[in-house]
N, C-alpha and C. Protein backbone atom coordinates (compact mmCIF):
# COMPACT_ATOMS: atom_id res chain seq x y z
N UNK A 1 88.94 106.77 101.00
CA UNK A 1 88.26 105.71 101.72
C UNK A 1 86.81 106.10 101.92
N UNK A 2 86.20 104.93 101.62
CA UNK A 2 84.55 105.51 101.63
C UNK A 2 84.21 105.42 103.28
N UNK A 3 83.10 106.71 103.71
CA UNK A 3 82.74 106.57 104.97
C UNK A 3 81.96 105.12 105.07
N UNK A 4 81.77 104.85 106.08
CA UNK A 4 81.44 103.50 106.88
C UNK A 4 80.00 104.18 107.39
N UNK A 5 78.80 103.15 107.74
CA UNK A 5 77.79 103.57 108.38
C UNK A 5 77.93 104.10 109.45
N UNK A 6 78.91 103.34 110.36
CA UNK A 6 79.35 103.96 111.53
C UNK A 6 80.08 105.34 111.89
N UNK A 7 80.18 105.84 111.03
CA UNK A 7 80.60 107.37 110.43
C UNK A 7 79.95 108.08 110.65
N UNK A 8 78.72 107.58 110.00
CA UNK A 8 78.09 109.00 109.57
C UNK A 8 76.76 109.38 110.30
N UNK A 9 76.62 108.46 111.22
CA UNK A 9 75.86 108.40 112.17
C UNK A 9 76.42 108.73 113.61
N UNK A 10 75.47 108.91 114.76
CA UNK A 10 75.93 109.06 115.93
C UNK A 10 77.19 110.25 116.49
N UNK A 11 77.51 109.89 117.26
CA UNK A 11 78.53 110.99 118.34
C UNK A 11 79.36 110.94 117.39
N UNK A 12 79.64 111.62 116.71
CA UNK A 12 80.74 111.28 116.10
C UNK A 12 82.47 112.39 116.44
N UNK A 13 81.91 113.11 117.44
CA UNK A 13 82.85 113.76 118.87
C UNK A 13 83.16 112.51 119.67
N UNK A 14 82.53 111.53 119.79
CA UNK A 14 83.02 110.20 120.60
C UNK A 14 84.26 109.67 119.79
N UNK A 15 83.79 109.19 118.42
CA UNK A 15 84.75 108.54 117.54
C UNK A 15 85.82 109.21 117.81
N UNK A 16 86.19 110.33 117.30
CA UNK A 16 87.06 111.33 117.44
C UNK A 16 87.74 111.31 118.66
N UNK A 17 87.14 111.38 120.01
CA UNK A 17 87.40 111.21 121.21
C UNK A 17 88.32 109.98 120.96
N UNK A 18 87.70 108.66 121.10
CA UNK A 18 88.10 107.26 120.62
C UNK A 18 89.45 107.32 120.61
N UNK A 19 89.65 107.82 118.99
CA UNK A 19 91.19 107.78 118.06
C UNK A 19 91.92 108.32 119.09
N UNK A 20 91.78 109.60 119.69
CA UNK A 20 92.59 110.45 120.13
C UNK A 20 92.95 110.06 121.73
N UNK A 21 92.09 109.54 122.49
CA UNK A 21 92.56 108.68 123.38
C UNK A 21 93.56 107.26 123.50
N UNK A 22 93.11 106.13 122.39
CA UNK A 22 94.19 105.71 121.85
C UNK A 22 95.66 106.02 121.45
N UNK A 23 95.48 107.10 120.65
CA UNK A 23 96.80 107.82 120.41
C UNK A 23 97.58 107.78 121.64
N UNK A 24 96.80 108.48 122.89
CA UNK A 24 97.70 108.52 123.90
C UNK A 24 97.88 107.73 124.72
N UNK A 25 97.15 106.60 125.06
CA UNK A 25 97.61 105.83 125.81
C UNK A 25 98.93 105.03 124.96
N UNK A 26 98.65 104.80 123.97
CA UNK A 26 99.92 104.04 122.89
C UNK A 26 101.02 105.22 122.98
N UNK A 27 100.92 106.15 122.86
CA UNK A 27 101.98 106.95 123.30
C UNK A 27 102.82 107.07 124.73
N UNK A 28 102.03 107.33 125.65
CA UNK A 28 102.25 107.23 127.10
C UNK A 28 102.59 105.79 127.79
N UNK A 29 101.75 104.90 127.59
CA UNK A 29 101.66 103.64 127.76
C UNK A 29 102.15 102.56 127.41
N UNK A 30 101.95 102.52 126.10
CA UNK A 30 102.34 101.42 125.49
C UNK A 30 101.33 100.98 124.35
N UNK A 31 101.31 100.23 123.72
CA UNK A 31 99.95 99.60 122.81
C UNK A 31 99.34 98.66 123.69
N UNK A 32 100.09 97.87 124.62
CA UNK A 32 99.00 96.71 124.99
C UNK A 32 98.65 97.83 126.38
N UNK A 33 98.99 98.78 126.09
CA UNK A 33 97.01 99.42 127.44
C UNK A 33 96.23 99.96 126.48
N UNK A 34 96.30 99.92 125.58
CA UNK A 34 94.93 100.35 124.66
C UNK A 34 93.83 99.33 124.42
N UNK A 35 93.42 98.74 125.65
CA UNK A 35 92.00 98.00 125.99
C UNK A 35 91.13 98.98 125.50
N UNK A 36 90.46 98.03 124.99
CA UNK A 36 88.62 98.84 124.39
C UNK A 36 88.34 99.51 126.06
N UNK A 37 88.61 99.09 127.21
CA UNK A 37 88.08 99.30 128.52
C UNK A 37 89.04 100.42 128.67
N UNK A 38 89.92 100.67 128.81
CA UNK A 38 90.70 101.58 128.88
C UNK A 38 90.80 102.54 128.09
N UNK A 39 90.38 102.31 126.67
CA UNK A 39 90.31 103.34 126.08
C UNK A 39 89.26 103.92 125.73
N UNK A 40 88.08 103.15 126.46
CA UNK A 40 86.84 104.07 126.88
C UNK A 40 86.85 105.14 127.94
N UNK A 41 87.72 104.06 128.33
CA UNK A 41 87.69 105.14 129.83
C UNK A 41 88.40 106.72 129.62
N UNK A 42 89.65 106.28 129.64
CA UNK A 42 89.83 107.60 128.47
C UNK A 42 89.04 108.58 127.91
N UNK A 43 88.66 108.01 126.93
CA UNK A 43 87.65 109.15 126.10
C UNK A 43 86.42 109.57 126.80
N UNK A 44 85.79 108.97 128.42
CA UNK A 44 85.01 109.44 128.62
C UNK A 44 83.41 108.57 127.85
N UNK A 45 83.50 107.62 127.14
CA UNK A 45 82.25 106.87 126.81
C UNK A 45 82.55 105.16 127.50
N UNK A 46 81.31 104.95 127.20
CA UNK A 46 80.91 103.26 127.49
C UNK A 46 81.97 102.52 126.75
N UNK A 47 82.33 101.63 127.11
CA UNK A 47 82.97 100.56 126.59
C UNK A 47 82.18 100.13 124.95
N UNK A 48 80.98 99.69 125.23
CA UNK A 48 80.27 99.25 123.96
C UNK A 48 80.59 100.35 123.19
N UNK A 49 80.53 101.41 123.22
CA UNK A 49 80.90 102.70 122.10
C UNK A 49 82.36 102.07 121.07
N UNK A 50 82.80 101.72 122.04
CA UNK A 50 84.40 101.63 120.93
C UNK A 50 83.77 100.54 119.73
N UNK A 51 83.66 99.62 120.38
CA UNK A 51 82.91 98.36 119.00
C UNK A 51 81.99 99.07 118.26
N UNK A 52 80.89 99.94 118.58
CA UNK A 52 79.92 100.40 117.46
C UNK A 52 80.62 100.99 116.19
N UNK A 53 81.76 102.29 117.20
CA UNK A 53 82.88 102.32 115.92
C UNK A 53 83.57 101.94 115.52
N UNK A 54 84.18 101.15 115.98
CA UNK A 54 85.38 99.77 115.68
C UNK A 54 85.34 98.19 115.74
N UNK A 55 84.47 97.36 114.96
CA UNK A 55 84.34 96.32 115.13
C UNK A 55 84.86 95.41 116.16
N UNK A 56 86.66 95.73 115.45
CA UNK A 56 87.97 95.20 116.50
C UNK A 56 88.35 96.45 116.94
N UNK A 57 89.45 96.37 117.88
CA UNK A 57 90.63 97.01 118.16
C UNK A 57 91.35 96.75 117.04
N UNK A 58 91.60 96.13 115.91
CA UNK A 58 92.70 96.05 114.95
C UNK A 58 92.09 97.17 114.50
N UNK A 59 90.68 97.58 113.83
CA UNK A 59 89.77 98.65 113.23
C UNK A 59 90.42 99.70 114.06
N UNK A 60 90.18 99.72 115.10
CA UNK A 60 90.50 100.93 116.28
C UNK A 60 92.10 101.60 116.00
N UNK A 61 93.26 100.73 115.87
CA UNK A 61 94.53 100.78 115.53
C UNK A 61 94.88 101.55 114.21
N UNK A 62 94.11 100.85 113.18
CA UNK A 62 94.28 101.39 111.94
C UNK A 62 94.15 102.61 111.75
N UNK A 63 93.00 103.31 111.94
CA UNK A 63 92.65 104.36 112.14
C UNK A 63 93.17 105.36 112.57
N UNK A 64 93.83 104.86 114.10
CA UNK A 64 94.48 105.89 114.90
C UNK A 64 95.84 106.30 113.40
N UNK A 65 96.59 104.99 113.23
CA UNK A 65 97.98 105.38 112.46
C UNK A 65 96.96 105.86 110.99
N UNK A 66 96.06 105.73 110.52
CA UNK A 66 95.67 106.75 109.77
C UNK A 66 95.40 108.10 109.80
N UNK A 67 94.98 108.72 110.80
CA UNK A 67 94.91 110.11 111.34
C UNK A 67 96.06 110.62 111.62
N UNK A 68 96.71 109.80 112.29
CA UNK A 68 98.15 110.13 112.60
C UNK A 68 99.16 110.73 110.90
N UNK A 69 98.86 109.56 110.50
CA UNK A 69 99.53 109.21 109.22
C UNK A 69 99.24 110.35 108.59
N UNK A 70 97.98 110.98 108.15
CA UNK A 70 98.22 112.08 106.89
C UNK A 70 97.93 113.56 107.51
N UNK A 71 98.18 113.10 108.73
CA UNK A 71 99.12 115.02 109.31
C UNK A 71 100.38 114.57 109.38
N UNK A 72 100.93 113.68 109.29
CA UNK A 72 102.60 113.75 109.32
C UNK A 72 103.10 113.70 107.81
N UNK A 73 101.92 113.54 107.14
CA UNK A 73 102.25 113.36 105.66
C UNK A 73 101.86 114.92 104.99
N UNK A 74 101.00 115.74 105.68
CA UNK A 74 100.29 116.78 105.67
C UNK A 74 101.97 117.81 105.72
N UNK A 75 103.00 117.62 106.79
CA UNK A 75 103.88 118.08 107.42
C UNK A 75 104.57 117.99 106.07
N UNK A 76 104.42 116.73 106.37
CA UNK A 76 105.72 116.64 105.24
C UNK A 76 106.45 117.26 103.91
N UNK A 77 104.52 117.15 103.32
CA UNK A 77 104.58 117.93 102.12
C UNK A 77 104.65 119.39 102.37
N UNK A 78 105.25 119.89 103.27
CA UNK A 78 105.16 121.19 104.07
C UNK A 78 106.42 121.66 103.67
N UNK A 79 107.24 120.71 104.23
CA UNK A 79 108.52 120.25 104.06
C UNK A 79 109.14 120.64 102.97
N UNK A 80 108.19 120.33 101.53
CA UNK A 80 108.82 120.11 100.16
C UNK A 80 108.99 121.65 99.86
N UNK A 81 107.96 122.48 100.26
CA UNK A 81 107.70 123.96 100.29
C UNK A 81 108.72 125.60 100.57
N UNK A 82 109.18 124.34 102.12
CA UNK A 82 110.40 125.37 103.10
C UNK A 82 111.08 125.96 102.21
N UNK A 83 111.47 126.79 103.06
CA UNK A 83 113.02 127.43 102.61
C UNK A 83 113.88 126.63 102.59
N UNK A 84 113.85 125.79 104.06
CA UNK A 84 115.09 124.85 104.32
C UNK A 84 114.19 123.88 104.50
N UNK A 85 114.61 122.99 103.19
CA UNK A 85 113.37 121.71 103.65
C UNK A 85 114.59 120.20 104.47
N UNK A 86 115.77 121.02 104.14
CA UNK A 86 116.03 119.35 105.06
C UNK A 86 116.05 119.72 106.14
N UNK A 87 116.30 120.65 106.59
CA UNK A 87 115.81 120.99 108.17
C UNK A 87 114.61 120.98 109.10
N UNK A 88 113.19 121.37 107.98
CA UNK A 88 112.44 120.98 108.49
C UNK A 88 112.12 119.58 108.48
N UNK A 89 112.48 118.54 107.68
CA UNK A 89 112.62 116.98 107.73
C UNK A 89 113.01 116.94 108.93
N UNK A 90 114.32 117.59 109.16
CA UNK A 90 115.27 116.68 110.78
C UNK A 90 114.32 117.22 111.66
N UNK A 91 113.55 118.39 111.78
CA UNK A 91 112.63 118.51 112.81
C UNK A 91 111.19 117.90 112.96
N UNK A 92 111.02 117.45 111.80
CA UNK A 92 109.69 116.51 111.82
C UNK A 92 110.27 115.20 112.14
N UNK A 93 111.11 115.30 111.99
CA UNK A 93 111.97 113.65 112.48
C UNK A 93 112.00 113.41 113.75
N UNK A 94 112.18 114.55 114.57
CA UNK A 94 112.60 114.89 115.94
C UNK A 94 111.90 114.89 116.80
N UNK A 95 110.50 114.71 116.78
CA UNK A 95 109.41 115.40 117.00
C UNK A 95 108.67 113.73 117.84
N UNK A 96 109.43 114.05 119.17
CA UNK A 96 109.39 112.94 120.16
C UNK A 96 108.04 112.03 120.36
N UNK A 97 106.97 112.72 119.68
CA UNK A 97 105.61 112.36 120.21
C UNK A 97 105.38 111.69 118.96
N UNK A 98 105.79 111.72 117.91
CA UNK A 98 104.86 111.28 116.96
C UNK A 98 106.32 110.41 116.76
N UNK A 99 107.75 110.47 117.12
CA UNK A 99 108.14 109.08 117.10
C UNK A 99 108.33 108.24 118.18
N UNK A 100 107.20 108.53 119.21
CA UNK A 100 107.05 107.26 120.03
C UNK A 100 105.94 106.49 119.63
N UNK A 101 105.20 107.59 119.38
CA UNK A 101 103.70 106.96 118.87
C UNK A 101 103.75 106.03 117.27
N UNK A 102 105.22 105.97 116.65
CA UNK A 102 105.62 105.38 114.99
C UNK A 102 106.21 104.14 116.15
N UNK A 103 107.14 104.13 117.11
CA UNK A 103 108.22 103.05 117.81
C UNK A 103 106.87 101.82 117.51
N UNK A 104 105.59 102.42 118.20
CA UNK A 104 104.64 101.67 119.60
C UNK A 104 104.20 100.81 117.74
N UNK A 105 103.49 101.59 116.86
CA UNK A 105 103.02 101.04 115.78
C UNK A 105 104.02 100.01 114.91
N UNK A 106 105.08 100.22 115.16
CA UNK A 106 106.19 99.07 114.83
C UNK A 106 106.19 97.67 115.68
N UNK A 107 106.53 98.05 116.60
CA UNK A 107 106.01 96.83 117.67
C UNK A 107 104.92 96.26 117.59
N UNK A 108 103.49 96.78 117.23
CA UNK A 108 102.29 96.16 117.15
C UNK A 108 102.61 95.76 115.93
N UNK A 109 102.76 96.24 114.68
CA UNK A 109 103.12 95.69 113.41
C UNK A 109 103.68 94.25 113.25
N UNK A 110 104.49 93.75 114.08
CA UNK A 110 105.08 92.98 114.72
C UNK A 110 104.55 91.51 114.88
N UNK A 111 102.99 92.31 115.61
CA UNK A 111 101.87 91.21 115.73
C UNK A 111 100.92 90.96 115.60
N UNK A 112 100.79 92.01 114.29
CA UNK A 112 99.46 92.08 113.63
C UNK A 112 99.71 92.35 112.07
N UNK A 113 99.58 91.58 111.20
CA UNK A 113 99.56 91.96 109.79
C UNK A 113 98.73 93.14 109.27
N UNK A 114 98.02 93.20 109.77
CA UNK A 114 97.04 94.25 109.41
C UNK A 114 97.63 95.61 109.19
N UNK A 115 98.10 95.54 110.69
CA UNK A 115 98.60 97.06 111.19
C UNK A 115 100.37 97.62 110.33
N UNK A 116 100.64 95.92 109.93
CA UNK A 116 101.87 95.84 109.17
C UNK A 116 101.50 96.44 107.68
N UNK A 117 100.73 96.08 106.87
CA UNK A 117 100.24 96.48 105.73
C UNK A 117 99.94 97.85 105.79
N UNK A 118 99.30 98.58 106.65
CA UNK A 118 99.23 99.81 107.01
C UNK A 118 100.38 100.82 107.22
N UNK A 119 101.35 100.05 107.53
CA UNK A 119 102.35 100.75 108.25
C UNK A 119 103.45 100.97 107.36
N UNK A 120 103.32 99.75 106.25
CA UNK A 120 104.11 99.79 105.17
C UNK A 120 104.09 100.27 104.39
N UNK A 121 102.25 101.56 103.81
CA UNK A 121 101.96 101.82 102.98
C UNK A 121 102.18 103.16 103.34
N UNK A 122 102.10 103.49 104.67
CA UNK A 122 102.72 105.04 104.59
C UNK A 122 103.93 105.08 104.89
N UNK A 123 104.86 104.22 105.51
CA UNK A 123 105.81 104.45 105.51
C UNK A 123 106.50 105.07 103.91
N UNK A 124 106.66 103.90 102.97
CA UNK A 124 107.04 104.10 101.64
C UNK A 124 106.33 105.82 101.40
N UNK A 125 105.10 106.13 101.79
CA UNK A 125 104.56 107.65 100.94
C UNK A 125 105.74 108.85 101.65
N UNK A 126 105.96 108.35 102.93
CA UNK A 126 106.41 109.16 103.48
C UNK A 126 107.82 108.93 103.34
N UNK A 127 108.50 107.62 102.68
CA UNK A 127 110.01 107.74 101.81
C UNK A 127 110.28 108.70 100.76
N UNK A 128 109.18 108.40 99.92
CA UNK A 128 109.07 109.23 98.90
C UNK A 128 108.61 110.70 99.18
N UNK A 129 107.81 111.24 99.87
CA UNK A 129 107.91 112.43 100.23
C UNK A 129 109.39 113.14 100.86
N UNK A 130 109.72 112.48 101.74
CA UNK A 130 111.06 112.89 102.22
C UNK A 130 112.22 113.13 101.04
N UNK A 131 112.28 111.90 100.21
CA UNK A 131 113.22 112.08 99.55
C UNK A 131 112.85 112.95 97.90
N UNK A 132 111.51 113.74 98.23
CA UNK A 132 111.69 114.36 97.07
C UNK A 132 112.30 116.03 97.01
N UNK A 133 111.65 116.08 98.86
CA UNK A 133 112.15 117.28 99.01
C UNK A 133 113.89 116.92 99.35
N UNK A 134 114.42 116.38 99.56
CA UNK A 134 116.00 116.30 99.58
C UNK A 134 116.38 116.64 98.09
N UNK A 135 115.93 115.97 97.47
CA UNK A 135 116.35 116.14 95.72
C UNK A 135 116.28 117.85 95.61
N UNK A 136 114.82 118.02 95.79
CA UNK A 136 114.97 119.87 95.38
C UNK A 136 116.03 120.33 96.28
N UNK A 137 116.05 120.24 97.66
CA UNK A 137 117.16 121.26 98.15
C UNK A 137 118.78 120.69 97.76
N UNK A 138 119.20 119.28 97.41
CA UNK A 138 120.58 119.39 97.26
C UNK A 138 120.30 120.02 95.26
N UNK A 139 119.72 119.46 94.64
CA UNK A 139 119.57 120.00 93.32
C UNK A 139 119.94 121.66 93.33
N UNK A 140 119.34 122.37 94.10
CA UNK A 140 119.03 124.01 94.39
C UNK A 140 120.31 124.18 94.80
N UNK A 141 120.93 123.40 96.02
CA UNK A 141 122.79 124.01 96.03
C UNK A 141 123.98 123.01 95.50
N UNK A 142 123.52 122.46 94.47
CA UNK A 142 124.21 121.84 93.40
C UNK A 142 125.29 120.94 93.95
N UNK A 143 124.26 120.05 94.74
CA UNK A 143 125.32 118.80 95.32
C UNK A 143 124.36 117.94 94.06
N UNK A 144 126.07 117.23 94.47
CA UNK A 144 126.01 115.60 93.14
C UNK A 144 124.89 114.95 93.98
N UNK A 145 124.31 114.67 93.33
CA UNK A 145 123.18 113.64 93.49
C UNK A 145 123.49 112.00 93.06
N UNK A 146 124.68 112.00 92.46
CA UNK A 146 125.49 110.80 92.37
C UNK A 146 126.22 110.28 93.44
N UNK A 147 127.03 111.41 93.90
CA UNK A 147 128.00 111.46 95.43
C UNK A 147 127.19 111.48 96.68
N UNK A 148 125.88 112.32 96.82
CA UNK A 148 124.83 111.72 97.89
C UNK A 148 123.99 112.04 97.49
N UNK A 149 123.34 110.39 96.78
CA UNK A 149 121.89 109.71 96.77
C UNK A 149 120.91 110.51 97.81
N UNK A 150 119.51 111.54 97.26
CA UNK A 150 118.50 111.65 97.92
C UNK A 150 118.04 110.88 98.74
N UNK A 151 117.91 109.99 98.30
CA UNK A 151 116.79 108.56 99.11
C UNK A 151 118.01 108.46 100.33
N UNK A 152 119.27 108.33 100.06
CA UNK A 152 119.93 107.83 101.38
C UNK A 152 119.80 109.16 102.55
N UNK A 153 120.58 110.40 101.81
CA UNK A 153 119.90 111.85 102.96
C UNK A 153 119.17 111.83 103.26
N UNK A 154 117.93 111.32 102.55
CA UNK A 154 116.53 111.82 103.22
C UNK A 154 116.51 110.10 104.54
N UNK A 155 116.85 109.20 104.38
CA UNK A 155 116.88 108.12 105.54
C UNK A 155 117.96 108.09 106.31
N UNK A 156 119.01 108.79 106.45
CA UNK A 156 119.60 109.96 107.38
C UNK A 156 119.44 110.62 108.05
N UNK A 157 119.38 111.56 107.73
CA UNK A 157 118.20 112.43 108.50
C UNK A 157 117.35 112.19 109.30
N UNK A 158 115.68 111.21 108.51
CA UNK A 158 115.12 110.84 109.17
C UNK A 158 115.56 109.79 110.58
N UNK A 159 116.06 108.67 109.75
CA UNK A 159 116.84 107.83 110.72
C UNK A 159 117.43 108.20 112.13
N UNK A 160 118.37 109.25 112.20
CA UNK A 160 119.12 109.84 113.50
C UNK A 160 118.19 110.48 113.67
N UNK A 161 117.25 111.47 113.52
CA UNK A 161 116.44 112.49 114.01
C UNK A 161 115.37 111.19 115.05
N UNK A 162 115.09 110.57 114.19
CA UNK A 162 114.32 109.13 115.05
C UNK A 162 114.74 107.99 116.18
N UNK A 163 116.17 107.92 115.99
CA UNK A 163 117.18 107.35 116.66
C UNK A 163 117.29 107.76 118.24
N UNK A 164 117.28 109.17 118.05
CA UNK A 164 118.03 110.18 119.39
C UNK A 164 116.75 110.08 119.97
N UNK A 165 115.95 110.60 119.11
CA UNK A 165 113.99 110.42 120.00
C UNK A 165 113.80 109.08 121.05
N UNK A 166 114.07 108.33 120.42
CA UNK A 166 113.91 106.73 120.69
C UNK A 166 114.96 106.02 122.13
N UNK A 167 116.08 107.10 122.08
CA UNK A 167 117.46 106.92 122.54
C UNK A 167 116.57 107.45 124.36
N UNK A 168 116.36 109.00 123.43
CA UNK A 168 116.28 110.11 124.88
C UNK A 168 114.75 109.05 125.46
N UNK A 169 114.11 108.16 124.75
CA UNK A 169 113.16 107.98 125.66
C UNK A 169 113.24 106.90 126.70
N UNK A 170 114.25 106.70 126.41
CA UNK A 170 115.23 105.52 127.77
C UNK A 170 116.01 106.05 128.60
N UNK A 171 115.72 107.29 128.57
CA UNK A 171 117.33 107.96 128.78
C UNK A 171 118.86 107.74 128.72
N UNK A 172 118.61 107.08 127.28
CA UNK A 172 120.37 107.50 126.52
C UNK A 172 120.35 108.85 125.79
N UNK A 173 121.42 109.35 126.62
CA UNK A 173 121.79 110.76 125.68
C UNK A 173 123.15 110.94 125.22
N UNK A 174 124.01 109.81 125.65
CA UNK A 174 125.46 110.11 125.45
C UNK A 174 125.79 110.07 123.83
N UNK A 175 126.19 111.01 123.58
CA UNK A 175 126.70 111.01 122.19
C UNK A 175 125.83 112.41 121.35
N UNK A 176 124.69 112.44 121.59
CA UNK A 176 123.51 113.19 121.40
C UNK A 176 123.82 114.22 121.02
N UNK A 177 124.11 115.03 121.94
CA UNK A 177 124.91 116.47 121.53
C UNK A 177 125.74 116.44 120.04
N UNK A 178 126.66 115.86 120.47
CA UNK A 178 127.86 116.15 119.43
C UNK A 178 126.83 115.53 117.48
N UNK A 179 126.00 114.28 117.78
CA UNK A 179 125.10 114.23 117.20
C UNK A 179 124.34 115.18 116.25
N UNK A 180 124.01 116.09 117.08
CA UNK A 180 123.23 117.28 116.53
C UNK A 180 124.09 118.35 115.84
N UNK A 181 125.40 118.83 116.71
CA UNK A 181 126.15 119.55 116.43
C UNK A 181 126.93 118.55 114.55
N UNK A 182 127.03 117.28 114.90
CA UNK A 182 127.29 116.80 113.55
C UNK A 182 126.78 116.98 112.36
N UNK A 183 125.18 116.48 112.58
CA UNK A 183 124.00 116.99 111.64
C UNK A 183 123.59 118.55 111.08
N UNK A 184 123.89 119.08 112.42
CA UNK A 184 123.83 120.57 111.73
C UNK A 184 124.86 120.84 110.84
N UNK A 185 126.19 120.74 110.87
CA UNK A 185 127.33 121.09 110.41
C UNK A 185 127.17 120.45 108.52
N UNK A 186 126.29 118.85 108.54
CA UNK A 186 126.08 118.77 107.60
C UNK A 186 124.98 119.43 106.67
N UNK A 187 124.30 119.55 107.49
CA UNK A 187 122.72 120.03 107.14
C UNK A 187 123.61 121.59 106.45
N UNK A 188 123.95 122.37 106.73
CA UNK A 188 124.64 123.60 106.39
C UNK A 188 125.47 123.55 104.85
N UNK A 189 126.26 122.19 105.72
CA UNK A 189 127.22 122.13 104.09
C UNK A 189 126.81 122.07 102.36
N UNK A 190 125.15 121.62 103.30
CA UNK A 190 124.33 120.48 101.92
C UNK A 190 123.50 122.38 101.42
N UNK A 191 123.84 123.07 102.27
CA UNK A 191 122.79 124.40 101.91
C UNK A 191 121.93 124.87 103.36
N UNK A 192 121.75 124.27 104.04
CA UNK A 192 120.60 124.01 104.85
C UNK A 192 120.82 125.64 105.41
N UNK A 193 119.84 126.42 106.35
CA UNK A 193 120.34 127.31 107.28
C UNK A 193 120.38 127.02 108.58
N UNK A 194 121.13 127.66 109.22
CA UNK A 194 121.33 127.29 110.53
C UNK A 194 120.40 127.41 111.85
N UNK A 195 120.27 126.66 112.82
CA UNK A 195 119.96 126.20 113.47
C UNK A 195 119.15 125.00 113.83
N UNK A 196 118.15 124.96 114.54
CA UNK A 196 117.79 123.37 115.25
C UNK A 196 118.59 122.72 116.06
């Protein structure tokens, strides 16, 4: 993506500020408290600051799930690397902050095309990342890849690891346990090593 004028000029510790205040109020909060006013306030600048770098708040949004987006994609391909890469999947799956902060971008997705097109384009990178490292580790302990489809393990995994996140942030936990104790037991069978 080519820098923007608004880039490459000015505070650009504000911008930064910006994203990263967003992040958390959409995390903590919700998406609808991520007011340009509120999320100045936050970061510590003027209100007018957010528009110099963000035309809209849709601009403001994008961004955030872009920063967001290629350190979890950064992870991911981390993932493909492991020793135990479906394990580190279920723990990047698990990983309460960055799937409240995916819940909040679904919901806005919801009501903004924009943020939908965005959301759809890493989602899919990050299908395909997931499910390439599933392929190497069941390939490596010589599970049928006929009998369980990569693409479905790897949205398994992800899926419940995202599920329980989503669950515990209402406080449902019933089932949870035995949950984990399930997943591990599979995660093992498929090769995985133990724990998480």
């Amino acid at each position: 993506m080519a820098t923007s004028p608004r880039t490459r000029g000015g505070d650009l510790n504000a911008r930064q500020r910006l994203i990263e205040a967003t992040a958390k109020i959409m995390r903590d909060e919700g998406y609808a408290a991520a007011t340009s006013r509120r999320v100045a306030a936050e970061a510590g600048v003027k209100q007018a600051l957010v528009y110099y770098y963000f035309p809209t708040m849709d601009d403001l949004f994008v961004e955030v799930l872009r920063v967001g987006a290629e350190t979890s994609l950064e992870h991911m391909r981390a993932a493909l690397a492991d020793d135990d890469p479906l394990r580190a999947l279920w723990l990047i799956n698990s990983d309460a902050s960055r799937t409240g902060l995916n819940t909040e971008f679904m919901a806005l997705a919801n009501h903004r095309k924009v943020i939908r097109v965005e959301l759809r384009a890493y989602a899919e990178r990050v299908r395909d990342i997931e499910t390439a490292a599933v392929t190497v580790a069941l390939r490596a302990n010589g599970i049928d890849l006929d009998e369980h489809p990569p693409v479905v393990i790897s949205m398994l995994i992800a899926q419940i690891a995202r599920s329980l996140c989503n669950e515990s942030a209402v406080g449902v936990t019933l089932g949870h346990d035995e949950m984990r104790a399930y997943v591990d037991r599979h995660l093992k069978s498929f090769g995985s090593a133990s724990g998480g």
